[in-house]
Each structure stands twice: as C-alpha cells, then as structure tokens.
C-alpha atoms as a PDB file:
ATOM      1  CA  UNK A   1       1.510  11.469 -28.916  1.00  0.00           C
ATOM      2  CA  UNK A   2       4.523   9.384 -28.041  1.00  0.00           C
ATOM      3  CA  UNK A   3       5.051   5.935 -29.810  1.00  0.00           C
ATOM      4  CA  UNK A   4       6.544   3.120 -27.429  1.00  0.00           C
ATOM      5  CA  UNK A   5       8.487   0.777 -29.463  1.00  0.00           C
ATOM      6  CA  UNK A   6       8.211  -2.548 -28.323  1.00  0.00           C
ATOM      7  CA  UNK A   7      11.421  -4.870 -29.255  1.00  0.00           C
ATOM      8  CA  UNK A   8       9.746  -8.163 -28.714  1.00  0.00           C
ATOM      9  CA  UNK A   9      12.965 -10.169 -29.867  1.00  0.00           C
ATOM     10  CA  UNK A  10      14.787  -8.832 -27.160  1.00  0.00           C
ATOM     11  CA  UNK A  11      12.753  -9.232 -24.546  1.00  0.00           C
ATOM     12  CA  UNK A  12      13.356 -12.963 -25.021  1.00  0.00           C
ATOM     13  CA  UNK A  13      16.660 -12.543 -22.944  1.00  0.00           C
ATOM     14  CA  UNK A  14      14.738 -10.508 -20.186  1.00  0.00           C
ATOM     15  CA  UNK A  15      13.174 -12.460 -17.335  1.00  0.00           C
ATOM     16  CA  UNK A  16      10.011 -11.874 -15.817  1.00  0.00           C
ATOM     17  CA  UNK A  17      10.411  -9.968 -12.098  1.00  0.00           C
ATOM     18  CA  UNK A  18       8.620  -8.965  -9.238  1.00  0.00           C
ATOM     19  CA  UNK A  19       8.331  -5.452  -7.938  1.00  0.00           C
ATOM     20  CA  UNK A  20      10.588  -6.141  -4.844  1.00  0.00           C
ATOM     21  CA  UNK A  21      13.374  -7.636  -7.665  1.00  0.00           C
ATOM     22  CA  UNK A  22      13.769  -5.474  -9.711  1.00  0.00           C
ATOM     23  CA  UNK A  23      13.672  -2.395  -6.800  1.00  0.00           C
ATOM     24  CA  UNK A  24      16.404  -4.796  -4.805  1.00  0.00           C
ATOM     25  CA  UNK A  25      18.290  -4.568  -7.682  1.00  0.00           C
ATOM     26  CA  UNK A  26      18.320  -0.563  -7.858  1.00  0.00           C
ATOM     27  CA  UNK A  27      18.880  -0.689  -4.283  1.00  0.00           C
ATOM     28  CA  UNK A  28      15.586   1.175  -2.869  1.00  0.00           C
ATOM     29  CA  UNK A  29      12.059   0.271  -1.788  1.00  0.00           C
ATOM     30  CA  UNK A  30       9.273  -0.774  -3.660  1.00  0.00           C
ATOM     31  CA  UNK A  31       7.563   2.648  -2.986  1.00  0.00           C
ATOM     32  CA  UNK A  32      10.724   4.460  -4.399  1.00  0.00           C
ATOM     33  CA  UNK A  33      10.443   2.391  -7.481  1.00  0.00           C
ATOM     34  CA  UNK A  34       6.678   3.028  -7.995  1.00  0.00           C
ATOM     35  CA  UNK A  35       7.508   7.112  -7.660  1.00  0.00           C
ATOM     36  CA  UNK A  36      10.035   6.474  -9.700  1.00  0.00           C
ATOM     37  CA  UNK A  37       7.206   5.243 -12.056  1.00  0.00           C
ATOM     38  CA  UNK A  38       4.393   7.395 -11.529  1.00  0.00           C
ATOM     39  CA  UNK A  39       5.076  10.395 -14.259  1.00  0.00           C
ATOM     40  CA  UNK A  40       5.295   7.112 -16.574  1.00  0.00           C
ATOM     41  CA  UNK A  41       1.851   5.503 -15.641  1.00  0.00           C
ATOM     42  CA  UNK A  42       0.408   6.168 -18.859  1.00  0.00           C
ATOM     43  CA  UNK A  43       3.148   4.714 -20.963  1.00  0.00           C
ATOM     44  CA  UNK A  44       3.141   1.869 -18.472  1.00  0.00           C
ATOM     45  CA  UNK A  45      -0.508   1.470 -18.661  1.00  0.00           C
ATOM     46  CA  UNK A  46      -0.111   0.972 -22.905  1.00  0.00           C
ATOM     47  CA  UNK A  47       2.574  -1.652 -22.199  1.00  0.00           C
ATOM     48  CA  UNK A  48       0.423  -3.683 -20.496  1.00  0.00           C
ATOM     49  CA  UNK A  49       1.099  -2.831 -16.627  1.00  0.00           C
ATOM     50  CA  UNK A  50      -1.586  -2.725 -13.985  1.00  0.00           C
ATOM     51  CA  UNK A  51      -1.469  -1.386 -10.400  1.00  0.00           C
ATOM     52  CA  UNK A  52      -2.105  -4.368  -8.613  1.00  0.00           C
ATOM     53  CA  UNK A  53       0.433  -6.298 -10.857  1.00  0.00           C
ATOM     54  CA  UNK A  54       3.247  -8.149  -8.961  1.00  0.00           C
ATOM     55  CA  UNK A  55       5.165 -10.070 -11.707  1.00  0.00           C
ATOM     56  CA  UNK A  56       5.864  -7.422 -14.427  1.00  0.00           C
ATOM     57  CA  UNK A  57       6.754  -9.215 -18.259  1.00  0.00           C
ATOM     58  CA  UNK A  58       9.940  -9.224 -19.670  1.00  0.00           C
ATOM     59  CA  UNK A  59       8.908  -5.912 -21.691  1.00  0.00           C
ATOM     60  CA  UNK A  60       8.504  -3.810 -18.394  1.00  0.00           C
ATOM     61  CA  UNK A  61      11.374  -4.757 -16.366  1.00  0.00           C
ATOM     62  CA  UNK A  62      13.089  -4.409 -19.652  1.00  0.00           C
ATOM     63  CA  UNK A  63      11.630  -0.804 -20.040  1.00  0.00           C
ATOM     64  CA  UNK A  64      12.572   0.304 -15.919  1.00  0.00           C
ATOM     65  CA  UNK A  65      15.891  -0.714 -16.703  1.00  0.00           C
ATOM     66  CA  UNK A  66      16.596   1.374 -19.464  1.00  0.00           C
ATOM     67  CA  UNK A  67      14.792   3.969 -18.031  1.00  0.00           C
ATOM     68  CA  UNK A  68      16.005   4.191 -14.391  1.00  0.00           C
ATOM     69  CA  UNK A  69      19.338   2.695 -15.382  1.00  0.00           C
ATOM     70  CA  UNK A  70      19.063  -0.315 -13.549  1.00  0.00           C
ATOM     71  CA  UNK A  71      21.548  -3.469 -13.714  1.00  0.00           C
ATOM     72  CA  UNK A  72      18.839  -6.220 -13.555  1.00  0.00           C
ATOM     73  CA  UNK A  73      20.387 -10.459 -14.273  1.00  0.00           C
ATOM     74  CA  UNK A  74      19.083 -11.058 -17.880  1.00  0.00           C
END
C-alpha cells in the first residue's frame, strides 16, 4: 500500500482551482486532464477528490502539479 504524504503547511501558498484552471494552465482540455488522472483515481479518491467536484483544494491542484508537471500561479 502506498502512503500519500500530505504537506498541509504548504498547501497554504496553493490556491484553490477549478478543473478548467488548472487544465488551461497545462494547456489541454478538461478531458485530457481527467485521463491524465484516471490511473490516479484511487490516490485521488484518499485525498479527498470526488467526480463531480469542480473546485479541487489546495492539496489536489498542489498534487496535479507535481505530478503532471504543471506551472499553476501559487
């Protein structure tokens, strides 16, 4: 089992983004992003992120941009 560490202090400095922001930002669709995403669900699902979610916390968009390498405005 894989153990997600969660740097809460951090995350202060991370803002709260939609979907569409944070896939603007990488420069593809909202659909790219979520297949992007989808061997992740699981881990995503622990950190707290639905399906139907449109705002993802600081922690998430914080997570897809390590992840995926993305240069999101902090």
């Amino acid at each position: 089992m894989q153990t997600i560490h969660l740097d809460i202090e951090n995350d202060r400095f991370m803002k709260a983004m939609t979907k569409q922001q944070i896939a603007d930002c990488a420069g593809v669709s909202v659909r790219t992003l979520l297949n992007w995403c989808k061997p992740y669900r699981q881990e995503l699902a622990r950190m707290g992120m639905t399906p139907g979610m449109r705002v993802l916390p600081p922690n998430i968009v914080k997570w897809m941009a390590e992840r995926f390498c993305i240069d999101v405005p902090t």
